[in-house]
PDB file of N, CA and C in Angstrom:
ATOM      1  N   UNK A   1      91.991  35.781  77.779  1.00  0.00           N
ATOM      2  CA  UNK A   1      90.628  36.140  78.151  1.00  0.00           C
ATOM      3  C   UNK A   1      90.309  35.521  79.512  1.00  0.00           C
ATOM      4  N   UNK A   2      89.740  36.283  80.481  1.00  0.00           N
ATOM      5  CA  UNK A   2      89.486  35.922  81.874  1.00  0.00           C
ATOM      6  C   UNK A   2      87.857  35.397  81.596  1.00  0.00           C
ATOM      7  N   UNK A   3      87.753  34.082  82.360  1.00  0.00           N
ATOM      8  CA  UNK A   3      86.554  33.197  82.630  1.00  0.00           C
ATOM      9  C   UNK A   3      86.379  34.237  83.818  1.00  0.00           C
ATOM     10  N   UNK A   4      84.372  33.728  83.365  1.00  0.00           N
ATOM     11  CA  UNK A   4      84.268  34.300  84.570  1.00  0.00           C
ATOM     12  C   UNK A   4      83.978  33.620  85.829  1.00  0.00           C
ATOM     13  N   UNK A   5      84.232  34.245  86.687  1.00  0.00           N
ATOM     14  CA  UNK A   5      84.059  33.239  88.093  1.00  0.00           C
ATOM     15  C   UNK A   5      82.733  32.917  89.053  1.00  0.00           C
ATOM     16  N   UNK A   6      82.762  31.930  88.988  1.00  0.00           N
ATOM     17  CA  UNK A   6      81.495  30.938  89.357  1.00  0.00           C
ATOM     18  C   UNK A   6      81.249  30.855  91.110  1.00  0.00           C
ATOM     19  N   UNK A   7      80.282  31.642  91.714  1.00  0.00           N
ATOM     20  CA  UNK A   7      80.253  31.980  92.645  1.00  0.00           C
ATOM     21  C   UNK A   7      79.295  30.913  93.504  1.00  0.00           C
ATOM     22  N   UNK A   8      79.639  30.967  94.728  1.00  0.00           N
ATOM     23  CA  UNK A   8      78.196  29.089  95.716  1.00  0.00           C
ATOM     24  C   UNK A   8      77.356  30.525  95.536  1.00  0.00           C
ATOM     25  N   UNK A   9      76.256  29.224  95.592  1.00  0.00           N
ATOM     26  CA  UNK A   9      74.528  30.069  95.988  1.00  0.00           C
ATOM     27  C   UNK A   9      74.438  30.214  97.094  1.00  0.00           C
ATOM     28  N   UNK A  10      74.248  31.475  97.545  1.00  0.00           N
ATOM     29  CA  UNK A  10      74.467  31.673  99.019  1.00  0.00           C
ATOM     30  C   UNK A  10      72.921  32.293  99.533  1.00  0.00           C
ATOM     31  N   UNK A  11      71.825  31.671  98.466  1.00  0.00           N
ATOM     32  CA  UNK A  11      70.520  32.718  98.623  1.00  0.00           C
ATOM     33  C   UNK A  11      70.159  32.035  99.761  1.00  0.00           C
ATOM     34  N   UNK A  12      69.919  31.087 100.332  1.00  0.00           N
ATOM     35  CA  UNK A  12      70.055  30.478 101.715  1.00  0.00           C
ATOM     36  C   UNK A  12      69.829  31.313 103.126  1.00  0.00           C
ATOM     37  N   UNK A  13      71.174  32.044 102.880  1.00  0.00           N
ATOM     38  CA  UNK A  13      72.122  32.125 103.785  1.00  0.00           C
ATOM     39  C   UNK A  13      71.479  33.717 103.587  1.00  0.00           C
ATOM     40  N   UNK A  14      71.376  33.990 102.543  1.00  0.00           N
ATOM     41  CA  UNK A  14      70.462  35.429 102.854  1.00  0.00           C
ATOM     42  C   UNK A  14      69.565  35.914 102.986  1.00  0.00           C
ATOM     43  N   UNK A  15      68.217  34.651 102.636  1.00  0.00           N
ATOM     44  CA  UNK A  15      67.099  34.432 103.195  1.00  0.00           C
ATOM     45  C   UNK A  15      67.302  34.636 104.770  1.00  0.00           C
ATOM     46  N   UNK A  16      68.131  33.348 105.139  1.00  0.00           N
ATOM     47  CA  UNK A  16      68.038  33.389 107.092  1.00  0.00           C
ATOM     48  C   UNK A  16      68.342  34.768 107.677  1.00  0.00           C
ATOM     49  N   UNK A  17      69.317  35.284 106.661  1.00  0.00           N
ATOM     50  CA  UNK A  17      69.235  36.871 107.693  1.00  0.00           C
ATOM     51  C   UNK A  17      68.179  37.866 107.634  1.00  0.00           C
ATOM     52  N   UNK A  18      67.220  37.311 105.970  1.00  0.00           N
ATOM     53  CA  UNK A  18      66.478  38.591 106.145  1.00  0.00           C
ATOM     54  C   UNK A  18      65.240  38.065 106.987  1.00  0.00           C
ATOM     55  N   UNK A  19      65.148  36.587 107.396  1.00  0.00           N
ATOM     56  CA  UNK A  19      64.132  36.561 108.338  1.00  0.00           C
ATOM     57  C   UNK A  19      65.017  36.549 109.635  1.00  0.00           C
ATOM     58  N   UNK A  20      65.861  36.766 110.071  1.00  0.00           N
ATOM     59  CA  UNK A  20      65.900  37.274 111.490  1.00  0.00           C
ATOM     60  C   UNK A  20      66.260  38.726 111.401  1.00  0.00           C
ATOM     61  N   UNK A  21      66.321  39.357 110.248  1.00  0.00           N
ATOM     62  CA  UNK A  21      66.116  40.650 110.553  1.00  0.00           C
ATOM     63  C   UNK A  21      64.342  40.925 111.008  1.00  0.00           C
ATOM     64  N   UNK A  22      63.430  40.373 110.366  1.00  0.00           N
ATOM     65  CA  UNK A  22      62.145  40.566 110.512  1.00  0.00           C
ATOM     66  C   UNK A  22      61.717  40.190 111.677  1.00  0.00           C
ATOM     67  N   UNK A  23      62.244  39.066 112.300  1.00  0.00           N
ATOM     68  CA  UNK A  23      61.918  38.524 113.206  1.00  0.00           C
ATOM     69  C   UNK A  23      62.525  39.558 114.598  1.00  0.00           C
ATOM     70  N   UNK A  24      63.571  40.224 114.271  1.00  0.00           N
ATOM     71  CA  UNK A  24      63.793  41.623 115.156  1.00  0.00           C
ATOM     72  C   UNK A  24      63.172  42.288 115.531  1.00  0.00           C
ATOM     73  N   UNK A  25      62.304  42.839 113.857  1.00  0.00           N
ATOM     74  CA  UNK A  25      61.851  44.119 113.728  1.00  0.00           C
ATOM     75  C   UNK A  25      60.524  43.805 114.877  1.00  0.00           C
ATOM     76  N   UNK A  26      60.158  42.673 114.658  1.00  0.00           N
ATOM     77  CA  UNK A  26      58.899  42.164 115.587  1.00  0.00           C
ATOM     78  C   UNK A  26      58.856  42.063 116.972  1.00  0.00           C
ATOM     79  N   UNK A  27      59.994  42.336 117.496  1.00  0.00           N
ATOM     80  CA  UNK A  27      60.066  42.146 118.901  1.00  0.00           C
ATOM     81  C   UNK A  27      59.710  43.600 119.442  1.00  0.00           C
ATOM     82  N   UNK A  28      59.801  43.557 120.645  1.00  0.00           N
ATOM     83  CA  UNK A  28      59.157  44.528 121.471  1.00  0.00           C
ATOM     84  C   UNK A  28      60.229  45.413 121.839  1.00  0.00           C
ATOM     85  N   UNK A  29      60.575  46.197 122.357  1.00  0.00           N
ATOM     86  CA  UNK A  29      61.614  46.979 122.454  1.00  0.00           C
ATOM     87  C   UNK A  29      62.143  46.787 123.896  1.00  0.00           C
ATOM     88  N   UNK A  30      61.779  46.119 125.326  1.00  0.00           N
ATOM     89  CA  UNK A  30      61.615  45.623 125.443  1.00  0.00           C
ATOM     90  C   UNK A  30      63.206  44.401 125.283  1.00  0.00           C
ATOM     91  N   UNK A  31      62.321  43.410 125.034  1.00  0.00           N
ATOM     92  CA  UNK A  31      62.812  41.960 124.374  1.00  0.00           C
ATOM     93  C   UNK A  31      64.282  42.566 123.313  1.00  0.00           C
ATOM     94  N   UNK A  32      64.064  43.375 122.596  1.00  0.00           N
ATOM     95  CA  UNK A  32      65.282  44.165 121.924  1.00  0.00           C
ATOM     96  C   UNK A  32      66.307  44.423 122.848  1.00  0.00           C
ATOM     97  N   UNK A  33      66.282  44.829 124.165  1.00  0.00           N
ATOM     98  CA  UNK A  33      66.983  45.263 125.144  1.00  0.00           C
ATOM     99  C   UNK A  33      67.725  43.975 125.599  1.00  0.00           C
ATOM    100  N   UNK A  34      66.916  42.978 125.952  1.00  0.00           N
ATOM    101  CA  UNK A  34      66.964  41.447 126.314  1.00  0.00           C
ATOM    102  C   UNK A  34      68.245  40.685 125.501  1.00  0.00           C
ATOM    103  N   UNK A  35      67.960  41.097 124.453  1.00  0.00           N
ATOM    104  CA  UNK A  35      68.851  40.532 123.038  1.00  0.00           C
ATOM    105  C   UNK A  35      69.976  41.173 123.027  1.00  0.00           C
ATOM    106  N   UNK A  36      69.938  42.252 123.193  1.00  0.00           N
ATOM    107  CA  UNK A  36      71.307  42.983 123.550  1.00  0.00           C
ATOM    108  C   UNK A  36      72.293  42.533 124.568  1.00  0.00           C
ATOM    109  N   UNK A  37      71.682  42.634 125.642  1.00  0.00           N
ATOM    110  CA  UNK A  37      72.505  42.330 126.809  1.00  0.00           C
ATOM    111  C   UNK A  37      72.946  41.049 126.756  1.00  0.00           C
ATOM    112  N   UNK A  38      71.848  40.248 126.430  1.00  0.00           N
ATOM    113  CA  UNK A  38      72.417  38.464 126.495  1.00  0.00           C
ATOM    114  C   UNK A  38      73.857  38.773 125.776  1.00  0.00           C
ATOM    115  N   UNK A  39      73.491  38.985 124.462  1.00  0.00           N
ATOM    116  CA  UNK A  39      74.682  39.665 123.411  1.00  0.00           C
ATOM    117  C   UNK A  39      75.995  39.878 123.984  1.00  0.00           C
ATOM    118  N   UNK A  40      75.549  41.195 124.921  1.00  0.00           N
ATOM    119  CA  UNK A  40      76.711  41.192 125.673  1.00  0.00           C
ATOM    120  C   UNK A  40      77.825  40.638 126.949  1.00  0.00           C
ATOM    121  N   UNK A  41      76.502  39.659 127.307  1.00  0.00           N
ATOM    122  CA  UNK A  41      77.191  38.462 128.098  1.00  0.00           C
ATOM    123  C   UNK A  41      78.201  37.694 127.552  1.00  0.00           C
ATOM    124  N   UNK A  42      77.484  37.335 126.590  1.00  0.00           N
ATOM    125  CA  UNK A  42      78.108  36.171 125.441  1.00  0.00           C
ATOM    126  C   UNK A  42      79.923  36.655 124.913  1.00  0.00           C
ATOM    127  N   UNK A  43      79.652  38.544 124.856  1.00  0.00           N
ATOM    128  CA  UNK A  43      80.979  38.535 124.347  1.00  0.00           C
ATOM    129  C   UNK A  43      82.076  39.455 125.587  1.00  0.00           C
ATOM    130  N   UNK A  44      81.471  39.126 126.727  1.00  0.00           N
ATOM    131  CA  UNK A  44      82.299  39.903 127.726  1.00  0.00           C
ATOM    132  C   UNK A  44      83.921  38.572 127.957  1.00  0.00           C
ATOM    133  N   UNK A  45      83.669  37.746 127.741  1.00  0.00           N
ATOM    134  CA  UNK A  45      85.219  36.969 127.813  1.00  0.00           C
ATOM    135  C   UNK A  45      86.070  37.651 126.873  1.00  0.00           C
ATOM    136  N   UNK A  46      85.266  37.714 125.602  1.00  0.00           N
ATOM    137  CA  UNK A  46      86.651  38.426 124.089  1.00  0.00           C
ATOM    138  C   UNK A  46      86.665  39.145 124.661  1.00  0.00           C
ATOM    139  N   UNK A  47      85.813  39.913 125.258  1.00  0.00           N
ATOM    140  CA  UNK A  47      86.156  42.055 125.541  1.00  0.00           C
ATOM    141  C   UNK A  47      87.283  41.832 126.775  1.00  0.00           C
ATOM    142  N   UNK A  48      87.679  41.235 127.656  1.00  0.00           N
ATOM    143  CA  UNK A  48      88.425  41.050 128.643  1.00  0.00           C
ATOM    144  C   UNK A  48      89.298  40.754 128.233  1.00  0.00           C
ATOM    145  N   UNK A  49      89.409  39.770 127.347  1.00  0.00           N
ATOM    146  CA  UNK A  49      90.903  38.942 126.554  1.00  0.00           C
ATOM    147  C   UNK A  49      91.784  40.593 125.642  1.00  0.00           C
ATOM    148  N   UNK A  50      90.171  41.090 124.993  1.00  0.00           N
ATOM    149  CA  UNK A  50      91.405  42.104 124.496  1.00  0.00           C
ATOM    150  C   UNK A  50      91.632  43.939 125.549  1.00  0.00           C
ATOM    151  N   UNK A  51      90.934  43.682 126.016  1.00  0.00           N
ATOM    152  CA  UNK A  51      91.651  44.786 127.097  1.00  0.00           C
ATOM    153  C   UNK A  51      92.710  44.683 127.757  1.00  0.00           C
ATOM    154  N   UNK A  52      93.123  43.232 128.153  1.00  0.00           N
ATOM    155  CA  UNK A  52      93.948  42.615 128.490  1.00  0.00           C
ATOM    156  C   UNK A  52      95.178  42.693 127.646  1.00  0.00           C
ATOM    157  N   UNK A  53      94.828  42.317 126.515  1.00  0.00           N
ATOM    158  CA  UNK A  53      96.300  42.403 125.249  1.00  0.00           C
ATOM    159  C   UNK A  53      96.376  44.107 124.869  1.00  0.00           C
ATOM    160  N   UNK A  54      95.232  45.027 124.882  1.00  0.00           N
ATOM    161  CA  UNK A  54      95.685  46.330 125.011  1.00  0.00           C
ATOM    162  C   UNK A  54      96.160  47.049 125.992  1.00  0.00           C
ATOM    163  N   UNK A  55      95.825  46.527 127.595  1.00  0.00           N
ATOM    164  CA  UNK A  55      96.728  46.813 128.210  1.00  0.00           C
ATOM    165  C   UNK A  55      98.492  46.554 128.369  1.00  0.00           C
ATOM    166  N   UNK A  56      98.574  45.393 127.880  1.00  0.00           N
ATOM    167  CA  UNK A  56      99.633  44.932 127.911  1.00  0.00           C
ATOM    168  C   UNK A  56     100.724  45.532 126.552  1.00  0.00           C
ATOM    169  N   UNK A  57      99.554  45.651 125.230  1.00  0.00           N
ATOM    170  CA  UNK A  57     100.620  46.374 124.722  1.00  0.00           C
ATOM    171  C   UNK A  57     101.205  48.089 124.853  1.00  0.00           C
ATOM    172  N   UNK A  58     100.004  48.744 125.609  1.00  0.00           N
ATOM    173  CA  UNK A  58     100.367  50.167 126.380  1.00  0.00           C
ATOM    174  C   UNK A  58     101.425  50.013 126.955  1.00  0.00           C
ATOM    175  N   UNK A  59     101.725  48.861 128.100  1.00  0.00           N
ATOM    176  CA  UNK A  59     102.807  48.661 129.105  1.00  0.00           C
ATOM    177  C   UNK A  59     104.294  48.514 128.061  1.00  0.00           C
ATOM    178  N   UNK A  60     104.291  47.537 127.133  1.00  0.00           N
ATOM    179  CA  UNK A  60     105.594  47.275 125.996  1.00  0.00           C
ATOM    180  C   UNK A  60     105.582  48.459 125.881  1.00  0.00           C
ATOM    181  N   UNK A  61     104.525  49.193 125.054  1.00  0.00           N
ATOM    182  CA  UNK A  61     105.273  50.772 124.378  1.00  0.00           C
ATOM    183  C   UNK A  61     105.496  51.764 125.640  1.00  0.00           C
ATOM    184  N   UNK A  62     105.054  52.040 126.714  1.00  0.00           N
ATOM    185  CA  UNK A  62     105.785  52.726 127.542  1.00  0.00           C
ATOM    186  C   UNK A  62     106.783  52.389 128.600  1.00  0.00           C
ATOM    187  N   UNK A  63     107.077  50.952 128.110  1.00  0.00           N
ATOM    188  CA  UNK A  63     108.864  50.581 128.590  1.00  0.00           C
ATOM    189  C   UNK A  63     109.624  50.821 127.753  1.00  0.00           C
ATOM    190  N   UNK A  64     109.273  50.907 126.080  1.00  0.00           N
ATOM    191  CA  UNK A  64     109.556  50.899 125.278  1.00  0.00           C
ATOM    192  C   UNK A  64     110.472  52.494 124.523  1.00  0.00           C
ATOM    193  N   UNK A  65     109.334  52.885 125.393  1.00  0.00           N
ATOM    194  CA  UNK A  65     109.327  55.014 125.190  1.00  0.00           C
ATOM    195  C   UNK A  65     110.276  55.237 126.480  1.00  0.00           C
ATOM    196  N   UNK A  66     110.273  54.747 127.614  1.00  0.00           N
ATOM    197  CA  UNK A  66     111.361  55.309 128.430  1.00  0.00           C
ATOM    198  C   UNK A  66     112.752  54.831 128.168  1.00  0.00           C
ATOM    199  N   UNK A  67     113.014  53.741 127.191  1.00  0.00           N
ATOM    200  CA  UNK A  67     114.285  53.256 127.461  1.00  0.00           C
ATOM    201  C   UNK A  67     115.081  54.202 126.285  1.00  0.00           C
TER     202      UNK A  67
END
């Protein structure tokens, strides 16, 4: 017979998202725009790192395809 499994309380953790979902909904559209872009500041190093490793693996498979 399988116990059943005892899960952390994570109501916390889903409270905080549903108040920064609210705290979204409240912004201005605007300030929404603001949040975005910062956003995308924040993740323009990963986006470079992997364009970088997808370029590089294009280059393997088409040394790869001519040989």
């Amino acid at each position: 017979m399988k116990m059943p499994q005892d899960y952390p309380d994570i109501s916390d953790i889903l409270e905080r998202k549903a108040e920064g979902r609210r705290d979204i909904a409240r912004r201005t559209f605007g300030q929404k725009i603001a949040m975005v872009e910062a956003m995308r500041e924040r993740m323009a190093p990963f986006t470079k790192l992997k364009e970088k490793r997808e370029t590089q693996r294009r280059f393997a498979k088409s040394r790869l395809d001519q040989d």
